[in-house]
PDB file of N, CA and C in Angstrom:
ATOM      1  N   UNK A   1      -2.618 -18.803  -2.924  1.00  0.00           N
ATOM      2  CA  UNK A   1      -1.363 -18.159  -3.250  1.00  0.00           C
ATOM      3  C   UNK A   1      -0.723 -18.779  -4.486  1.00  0.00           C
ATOM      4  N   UNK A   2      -0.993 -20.154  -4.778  1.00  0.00           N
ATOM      5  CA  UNK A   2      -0.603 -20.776  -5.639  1.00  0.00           C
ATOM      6  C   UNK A   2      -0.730 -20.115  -7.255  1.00  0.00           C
ATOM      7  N   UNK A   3      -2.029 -19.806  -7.190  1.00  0.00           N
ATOM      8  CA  UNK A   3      -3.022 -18.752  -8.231  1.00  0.00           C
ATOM      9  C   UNK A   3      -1.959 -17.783  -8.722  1.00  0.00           C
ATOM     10  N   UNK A   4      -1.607 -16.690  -7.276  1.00  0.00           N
ATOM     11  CA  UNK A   4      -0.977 -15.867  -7.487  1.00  0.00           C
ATOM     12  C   UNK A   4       0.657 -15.665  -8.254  1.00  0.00           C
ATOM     13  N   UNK A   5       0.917 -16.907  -7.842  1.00  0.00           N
ATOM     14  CA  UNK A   5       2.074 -17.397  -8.389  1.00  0.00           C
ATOM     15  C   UNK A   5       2.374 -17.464  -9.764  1.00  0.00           C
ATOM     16  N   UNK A   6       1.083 -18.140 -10.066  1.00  0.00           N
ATOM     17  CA  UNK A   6       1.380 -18.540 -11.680  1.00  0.00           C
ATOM     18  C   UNK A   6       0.264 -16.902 -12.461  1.00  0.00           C
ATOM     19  N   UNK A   7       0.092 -16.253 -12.087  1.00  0.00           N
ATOM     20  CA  UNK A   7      -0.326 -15.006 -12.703  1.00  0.00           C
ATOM     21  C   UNK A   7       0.653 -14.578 -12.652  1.00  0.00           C
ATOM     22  N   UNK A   8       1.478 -13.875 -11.734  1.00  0.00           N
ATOM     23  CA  UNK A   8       2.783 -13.634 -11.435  1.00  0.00           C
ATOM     24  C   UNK A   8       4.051 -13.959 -12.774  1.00  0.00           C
ATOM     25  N   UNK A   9       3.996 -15.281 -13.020  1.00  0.00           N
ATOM     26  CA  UNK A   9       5.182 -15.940 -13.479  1.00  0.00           C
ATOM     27  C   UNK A   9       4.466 -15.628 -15.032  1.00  0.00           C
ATOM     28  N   UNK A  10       3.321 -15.462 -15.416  1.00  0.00           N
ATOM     29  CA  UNK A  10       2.545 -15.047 -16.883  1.00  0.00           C
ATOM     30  C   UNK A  10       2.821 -13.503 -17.175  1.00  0.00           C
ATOM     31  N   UNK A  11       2.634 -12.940 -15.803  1.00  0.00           N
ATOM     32  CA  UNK A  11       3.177 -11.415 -16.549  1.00  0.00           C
ATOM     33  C   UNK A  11       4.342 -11.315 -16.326  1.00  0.00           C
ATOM     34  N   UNK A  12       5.221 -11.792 -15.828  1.00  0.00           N
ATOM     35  CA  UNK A  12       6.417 -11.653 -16.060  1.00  0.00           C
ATOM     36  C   UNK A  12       7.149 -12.185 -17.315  1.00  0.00           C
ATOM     37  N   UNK A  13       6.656 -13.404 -17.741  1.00  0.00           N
ATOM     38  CA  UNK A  13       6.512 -13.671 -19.095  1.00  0.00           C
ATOM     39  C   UNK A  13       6.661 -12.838 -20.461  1.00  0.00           C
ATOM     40  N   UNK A  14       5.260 -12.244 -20.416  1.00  0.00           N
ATOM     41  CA  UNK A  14       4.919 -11.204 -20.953  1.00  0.00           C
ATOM     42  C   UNK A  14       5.856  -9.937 -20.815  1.00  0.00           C
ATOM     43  N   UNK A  15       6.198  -9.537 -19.870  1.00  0.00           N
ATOM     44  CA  UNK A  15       7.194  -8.455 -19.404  1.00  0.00           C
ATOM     45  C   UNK A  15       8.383  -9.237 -20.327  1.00  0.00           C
ATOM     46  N   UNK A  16       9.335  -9.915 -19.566  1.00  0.00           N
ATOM     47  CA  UNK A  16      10.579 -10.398 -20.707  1.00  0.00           C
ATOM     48  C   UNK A  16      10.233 -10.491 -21.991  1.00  0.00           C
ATOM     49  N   UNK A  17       9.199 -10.682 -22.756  1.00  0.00           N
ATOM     50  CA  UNK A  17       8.992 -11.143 -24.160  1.00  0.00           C
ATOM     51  C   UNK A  17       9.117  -9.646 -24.748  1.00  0.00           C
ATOM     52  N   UNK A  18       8.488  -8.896 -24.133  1.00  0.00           N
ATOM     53  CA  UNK A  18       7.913  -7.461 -24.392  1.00  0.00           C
ATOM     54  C   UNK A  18       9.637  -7.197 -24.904  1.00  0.00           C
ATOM     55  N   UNK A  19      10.421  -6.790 -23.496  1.00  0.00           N
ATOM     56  CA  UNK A  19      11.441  -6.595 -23.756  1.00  0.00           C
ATOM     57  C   UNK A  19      12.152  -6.496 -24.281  1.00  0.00           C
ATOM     58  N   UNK A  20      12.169  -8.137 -24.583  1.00  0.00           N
ATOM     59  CA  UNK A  20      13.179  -8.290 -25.613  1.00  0.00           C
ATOM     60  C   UNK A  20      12.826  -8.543 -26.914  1.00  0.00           C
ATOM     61  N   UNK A  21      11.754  -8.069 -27.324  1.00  0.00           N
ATOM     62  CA  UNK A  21      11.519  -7.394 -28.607  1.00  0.00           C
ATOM     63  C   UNK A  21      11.709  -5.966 -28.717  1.00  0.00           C
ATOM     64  N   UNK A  22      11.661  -5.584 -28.065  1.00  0.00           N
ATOM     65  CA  UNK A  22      12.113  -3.898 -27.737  1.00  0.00           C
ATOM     66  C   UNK A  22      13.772  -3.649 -27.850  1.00  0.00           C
ATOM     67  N   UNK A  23      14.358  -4.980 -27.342  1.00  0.00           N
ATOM     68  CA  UNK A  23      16.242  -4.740 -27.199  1.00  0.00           C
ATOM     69  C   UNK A  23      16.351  -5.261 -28.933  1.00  0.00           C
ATOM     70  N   UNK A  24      15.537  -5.977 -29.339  1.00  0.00           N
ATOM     71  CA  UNK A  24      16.372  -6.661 -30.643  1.00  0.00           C
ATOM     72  C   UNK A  24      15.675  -5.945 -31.844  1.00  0.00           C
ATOM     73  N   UNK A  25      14.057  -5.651 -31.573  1.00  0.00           N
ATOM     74  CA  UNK A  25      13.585  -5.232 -32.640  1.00  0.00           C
ATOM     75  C   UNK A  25      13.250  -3.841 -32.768  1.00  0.00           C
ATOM     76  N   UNK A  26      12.842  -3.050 -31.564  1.00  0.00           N
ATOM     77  CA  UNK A  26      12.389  -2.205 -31.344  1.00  0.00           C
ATOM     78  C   UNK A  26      10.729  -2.183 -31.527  1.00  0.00           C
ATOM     79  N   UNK A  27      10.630  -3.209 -31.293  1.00  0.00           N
ATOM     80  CA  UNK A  27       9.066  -3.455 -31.290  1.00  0.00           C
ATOM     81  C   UNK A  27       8.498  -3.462 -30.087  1.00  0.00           C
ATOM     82  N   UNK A  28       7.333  -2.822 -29.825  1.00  0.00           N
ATOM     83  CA  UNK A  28       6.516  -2.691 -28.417  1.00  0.00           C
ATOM     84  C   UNK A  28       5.185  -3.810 -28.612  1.00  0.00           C
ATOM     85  N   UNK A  29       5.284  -5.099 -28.106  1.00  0.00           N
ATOM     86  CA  UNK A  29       4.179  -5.626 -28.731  1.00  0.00           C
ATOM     87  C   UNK A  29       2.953  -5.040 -27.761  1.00  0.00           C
ATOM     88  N   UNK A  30       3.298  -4.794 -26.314  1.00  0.00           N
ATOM     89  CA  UNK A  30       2.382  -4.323 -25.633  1.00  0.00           C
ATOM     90  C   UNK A  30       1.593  -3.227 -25.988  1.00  0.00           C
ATOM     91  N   UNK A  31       2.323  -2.104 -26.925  1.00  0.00           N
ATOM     92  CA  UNK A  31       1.766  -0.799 -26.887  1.00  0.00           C
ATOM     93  C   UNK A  31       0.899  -0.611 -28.238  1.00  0.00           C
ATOM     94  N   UNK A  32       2.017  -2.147 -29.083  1.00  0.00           N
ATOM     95  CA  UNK A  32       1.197  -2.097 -30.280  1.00  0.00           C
ATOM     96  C   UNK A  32      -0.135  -2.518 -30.134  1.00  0.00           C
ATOM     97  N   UNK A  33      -0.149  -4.014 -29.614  1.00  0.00           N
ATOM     98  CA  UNK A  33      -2.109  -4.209 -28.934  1.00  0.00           C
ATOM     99  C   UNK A  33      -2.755  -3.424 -28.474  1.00  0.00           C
ATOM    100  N   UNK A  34      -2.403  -2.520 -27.621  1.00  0.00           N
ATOM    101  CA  UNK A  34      -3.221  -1.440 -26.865  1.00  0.00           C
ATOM    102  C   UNK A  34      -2.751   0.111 -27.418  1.00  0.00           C
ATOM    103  N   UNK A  35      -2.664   0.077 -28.615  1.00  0.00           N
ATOM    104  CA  UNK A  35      -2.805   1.395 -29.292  1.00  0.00           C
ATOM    105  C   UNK A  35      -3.557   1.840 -29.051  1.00  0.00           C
ATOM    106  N   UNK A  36      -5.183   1.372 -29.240  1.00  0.00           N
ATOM    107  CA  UNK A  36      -6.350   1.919 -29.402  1.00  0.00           C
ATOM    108  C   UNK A  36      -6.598   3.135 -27.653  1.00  0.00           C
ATOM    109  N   UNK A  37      -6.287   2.170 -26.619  1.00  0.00           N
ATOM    110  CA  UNK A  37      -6.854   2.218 -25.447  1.00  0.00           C
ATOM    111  C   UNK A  37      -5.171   2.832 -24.492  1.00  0.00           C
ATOM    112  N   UNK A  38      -4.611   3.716 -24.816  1.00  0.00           N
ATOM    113  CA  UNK A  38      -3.037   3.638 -23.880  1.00  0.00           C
ATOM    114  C   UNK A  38      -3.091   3.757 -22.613  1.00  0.00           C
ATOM    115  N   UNK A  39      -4.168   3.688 -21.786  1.00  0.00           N
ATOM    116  CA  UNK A  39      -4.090   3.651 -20.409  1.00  0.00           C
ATOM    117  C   UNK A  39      -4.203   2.098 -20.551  1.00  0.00           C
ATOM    118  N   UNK A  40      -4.832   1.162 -21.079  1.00  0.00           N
ATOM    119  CA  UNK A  40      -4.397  -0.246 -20.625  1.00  0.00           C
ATOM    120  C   UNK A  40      -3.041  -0.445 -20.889  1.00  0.00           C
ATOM    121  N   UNK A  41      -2.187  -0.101 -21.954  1.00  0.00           N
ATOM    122  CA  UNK A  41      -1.059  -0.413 -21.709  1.00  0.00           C
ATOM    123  C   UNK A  41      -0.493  -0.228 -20.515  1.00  0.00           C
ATOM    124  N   UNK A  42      -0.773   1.120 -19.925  1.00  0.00           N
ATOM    125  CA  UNK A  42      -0.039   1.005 -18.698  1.00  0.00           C
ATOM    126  C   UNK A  42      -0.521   0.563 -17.848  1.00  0.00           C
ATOM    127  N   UNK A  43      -2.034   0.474 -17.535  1.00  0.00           N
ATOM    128  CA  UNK A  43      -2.349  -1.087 -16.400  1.00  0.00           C
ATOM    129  C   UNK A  43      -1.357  -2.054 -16.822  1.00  0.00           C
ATOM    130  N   UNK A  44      -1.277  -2.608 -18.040  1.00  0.00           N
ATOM    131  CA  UNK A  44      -0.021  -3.962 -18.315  1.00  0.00           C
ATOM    132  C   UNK A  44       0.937  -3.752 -17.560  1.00  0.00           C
ATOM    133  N   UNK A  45       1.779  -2.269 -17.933  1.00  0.00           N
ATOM    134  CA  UNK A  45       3.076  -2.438 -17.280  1.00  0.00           C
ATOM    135  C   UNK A  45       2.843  -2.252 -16.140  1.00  0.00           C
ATOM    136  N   UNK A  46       1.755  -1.126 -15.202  1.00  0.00           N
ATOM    137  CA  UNK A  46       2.189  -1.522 -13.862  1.00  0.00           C
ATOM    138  C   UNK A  46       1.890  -3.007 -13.155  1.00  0.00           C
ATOM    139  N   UNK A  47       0.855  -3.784 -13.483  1.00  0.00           N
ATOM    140  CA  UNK A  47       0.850  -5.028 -13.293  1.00  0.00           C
ATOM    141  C   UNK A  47       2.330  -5.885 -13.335  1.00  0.00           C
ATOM    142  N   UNK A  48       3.061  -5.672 -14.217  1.00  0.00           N
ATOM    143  CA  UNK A  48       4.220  -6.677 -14.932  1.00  0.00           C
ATOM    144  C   UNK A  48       5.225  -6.074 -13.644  1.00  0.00           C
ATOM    145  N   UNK A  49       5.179  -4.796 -13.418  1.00  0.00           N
ATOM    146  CA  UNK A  49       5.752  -4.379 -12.717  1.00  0.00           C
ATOM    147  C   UNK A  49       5.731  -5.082 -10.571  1.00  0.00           C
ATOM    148  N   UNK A  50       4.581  -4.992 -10.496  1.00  0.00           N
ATOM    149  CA  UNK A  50       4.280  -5.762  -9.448  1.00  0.00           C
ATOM    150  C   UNK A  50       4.365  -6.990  -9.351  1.00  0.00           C
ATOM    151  N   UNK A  51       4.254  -7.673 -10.221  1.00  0.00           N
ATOM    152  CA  UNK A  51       4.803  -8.884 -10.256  1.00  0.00           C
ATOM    153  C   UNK A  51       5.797  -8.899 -10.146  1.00  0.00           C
ATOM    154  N   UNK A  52       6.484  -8.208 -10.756  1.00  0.00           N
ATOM    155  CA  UNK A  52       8.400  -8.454 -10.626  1.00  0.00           C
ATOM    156  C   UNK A  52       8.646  -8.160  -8.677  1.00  0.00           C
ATOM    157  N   UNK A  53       7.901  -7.101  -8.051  1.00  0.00           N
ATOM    158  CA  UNK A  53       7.895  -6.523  -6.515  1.00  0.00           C
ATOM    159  C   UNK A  53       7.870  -8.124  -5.929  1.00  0.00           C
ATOM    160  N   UNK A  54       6.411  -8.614  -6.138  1.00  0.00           N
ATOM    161  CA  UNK A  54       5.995 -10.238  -5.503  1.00  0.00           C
ATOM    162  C   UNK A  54       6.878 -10.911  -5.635  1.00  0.00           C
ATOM    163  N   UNK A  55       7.693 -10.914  -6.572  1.00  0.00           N
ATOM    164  CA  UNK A  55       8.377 -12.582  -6.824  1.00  0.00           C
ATOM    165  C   UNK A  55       9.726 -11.965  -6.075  1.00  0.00           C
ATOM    166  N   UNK A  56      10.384 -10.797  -5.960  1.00  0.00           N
ATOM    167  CA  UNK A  56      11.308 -10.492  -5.629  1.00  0.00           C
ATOM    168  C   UNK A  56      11.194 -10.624  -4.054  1.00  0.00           C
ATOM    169  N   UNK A  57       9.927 -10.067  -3.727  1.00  0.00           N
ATOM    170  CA  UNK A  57       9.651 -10.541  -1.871  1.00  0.00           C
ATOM    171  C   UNK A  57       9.789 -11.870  -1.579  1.00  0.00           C
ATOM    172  N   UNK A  58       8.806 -12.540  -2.424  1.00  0.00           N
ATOM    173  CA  UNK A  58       8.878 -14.203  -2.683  1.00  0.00           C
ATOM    174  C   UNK A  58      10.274 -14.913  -2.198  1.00  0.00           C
ATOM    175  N   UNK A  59      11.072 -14.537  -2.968  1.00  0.00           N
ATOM    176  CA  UNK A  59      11.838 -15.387  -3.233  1.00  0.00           C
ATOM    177  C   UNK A  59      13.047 -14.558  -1.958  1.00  0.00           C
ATOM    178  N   UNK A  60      13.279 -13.381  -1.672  1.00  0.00           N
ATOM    179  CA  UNK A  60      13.869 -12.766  -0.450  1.00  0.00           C
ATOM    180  C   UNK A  60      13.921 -13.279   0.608  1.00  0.00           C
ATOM    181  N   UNK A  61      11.700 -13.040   1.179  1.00  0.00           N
ATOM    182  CA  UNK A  61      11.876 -13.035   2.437  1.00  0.00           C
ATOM    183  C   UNK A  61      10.472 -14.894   2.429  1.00  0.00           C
ATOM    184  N   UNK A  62      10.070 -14.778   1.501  1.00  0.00           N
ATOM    185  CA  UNK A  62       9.157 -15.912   1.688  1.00  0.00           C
ATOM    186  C   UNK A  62       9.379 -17.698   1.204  1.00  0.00           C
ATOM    187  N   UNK A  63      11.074 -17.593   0.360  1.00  0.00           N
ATOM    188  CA  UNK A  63      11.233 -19.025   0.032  1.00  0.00           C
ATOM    189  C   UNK A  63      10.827 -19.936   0.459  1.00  0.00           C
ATOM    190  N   UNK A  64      10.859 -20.533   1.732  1.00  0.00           N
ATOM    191  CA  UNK A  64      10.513 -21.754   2.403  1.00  0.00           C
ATOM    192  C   UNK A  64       9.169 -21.572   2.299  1.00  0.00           C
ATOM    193  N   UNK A  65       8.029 -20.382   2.473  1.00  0.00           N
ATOM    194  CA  UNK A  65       6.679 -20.529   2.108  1.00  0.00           C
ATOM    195  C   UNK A  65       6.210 -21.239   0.862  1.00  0.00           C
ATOM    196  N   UNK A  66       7.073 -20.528  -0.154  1.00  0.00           N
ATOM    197  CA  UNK A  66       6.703 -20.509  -1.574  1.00  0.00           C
ATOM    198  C   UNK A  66       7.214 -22.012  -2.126  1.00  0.00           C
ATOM    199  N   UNK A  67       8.197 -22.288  -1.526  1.00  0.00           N
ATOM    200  CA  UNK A  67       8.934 -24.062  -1.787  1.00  0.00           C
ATOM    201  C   UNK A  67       7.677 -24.726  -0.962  1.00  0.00           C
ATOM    202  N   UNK A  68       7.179 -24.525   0.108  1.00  0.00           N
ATOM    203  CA  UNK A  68       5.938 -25.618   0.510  1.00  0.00           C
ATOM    204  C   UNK A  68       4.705 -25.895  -0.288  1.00  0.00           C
ATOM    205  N   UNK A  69       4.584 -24.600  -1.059  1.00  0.00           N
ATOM    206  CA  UNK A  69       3.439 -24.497  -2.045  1.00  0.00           C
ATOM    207  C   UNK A  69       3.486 -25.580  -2.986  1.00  0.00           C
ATOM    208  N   UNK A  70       5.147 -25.233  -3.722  1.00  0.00           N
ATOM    209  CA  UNK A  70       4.801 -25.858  -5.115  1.00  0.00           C
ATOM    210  C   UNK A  70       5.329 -27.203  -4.679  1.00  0.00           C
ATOM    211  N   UNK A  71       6.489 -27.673  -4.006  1.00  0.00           N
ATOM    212  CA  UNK A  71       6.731 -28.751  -3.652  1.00  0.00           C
ATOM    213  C   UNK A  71       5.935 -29.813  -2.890  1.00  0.00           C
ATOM    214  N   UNK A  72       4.966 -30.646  -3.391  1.00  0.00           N
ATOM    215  CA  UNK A  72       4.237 -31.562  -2.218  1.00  0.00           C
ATOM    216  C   UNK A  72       4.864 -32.446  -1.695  1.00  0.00           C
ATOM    217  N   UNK A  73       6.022 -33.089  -2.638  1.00  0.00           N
ATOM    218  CA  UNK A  73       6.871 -34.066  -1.881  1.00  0.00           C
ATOM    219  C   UNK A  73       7.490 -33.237  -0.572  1.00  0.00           C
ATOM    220  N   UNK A  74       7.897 -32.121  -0.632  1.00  0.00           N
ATOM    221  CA  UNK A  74       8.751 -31.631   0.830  1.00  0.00           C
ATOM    222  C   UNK A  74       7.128 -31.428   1.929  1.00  0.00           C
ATOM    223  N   UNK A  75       6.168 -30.858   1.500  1.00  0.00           N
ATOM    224  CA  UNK A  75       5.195 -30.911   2.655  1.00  0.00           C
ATOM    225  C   UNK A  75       4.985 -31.965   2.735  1.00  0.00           C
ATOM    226  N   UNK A  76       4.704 -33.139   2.153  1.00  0.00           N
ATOM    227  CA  UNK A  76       4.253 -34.086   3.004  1.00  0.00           C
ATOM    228  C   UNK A  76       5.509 -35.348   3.953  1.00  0.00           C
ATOM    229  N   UNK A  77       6.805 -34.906   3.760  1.00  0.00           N
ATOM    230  CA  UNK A  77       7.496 -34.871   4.668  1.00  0.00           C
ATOM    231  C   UNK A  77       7.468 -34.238   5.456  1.00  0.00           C
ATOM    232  N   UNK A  78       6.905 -32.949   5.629  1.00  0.00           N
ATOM    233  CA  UNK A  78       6.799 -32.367   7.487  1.00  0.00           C
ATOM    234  C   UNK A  78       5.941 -32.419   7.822  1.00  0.00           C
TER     235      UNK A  78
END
Protein backbone atom coordinates (compact mmCIF):
# COMPACT_ATOMS: atom_id res chain seq x y z
CA UNK A 1 0.00 0.00 0.00
CA UNK A 2 2.92 2.03 0.70
CA UNK A 3 3.70 1.82 -3.31
CA UNK A 4 0.32 3.01 -3.77
CA UNK A 5 0.73 5.92 -1.81
CA UNK A 6 3.58 7.41 -3.30
CA UNK A 7 2.12 6.81 -7.04
CA UNK A 8 -0.81 8.46 -5.69
CA UNK A 9 1.04 11.56 -4.20
CA UNK A 10 3.19 11.66 -8.04
CA UNK A 11 0.02 12.03 -9.91
CA UNK A 12 -1.34 14.24 -7.90
CA UNK A 13 1.72 16.17 -8.29
CA UNK A 14 1.46 16.15 -11.76
CA UNK A 15 -2.33 17.01 -11.55
CA UNK A 16 -1.53 20.42 -9.39
CA UNK A 17 1.46 21.33 -11.68
CA UNK A 18 -0.77 20.72 -14.75
CA UNK A 19 -3.16 23.09 -13.23
CA UNK A 20 -1.60 25.57 -12.35
CA UNK A 21 -0.06 26.17 -15.48
CA UNK A 22 -3.40 26.17 -16.98
CA UNK A 23 -4.68 29.03 -14.11
CA UNK A 24 -1.49 31.25 -14.78
CA UNK A 25 -0.42 30.36 -18.23
CA UNK A 26 -2.91 28.69 -20.04
CA UNK A 27 -0.67 26.04 -20.81
CA UNK A 28 -1.73 22.27 -20.88
CA UNK A 29 1.58 20.58 -20.28
CA UNK A 30 -0.30 17.26 -20.21
CA UNK A 31 -2.07 17.65 -23.54
CA UNK A 32 0.90 19.31 -24.93
CA UNK A 33 3.11 15.84 -24.38
CA UNK A 34 0.38 13.74 -25.53
CA UNK A 35 -0.67 15.65 -28.59
CA UNK A 36 0.40 12.97 -30.72
CA UNK A 37 -1.68 10.11 -28.86
CA UNK A 38 -5.09 12.13 -27.03
CA UNK A 39 -6.48 9.13 -25.54
CA UNK A 40 -3.30 8.94 -23.26
CA UNK A 41 -3.94 12.21 -22.16
CA UNK A 42 -6.98 11.15 -20.85
CA UNK A 43 -5.68 7.86 -19.27
CA UNK A 44 -3.43 10.81 -17.37
CA UNK A 45 -6.35 12.61 -16.26
CA UNK A 46 -8.47 9.80 -15.31
CA UNK A 47 -5.58 8.32 -13.34
CA UNK A 48 -4.82 11.93 -11.57
CA UNK A 49 -8.32 11.79 -11.04
CA UNK A 50 -8.39 8.56 -8.96
CA UNK A 51 -5.82 9.40 -7.13
CA UNK A 52 -7.38 12.45 -5.88
CA UNK A 53 -10.78 9.52 -5.00
CA UNK A 54 -7.74 7.32 -2.91
CA UNK A 55 -6.22 9.95 -0.99
CA UNK A 56 -9.59 11.53 -0.24
CA UNK A 57 -10.85 7.88 1.17
CA UNK A 58 -7.35 7.71 2.72
CA UNK A 59 -7.35 10.33 4.61
CA UNK A 60 -11.58 10.23 5.50
CA UNK A 61 -12.09 6.86 6.38
CA UNK A 62 -8.44 5.14 6.51
CA UNK A 63 -6.05 7.73 8.59
CA UNK A 64 -4.94 5.62 11.40
CA UNK A 65 -4.19 2.85 8.56
CA UNK A 66 -2.30 5.18 6.43
CA UNK A 67 -0.39 6.97 9.71
CA UNK A 68 0.79 3.16 10.61
CA UNK A 69 2.26 2.84 7.18
CA UNK A 70 4.34 5.79 6.95
CA UNK A 71 5.00 6.31 10.63
CA UNK A 72 7.37 3.41 12.09
CA UNK A 73 8.05 5.19 15.20
CA UNK A 74 4.05 5.01 16.09
CA UNK A 75 3.97 1.11 14.95
CA UNK A 76 6.56 0.09 16.77
CA UNK A 77 5.00 1.55 19.83
CA UNK A 78 1.92 -0.70 19.48
Amino acid sequence: MKTLDVICAVLLAIGGINWGLVGFFDFNLISTIFAAVPASARVIYALVGLSALYEIGDFAFGYKAMRERWCEAHAVRH
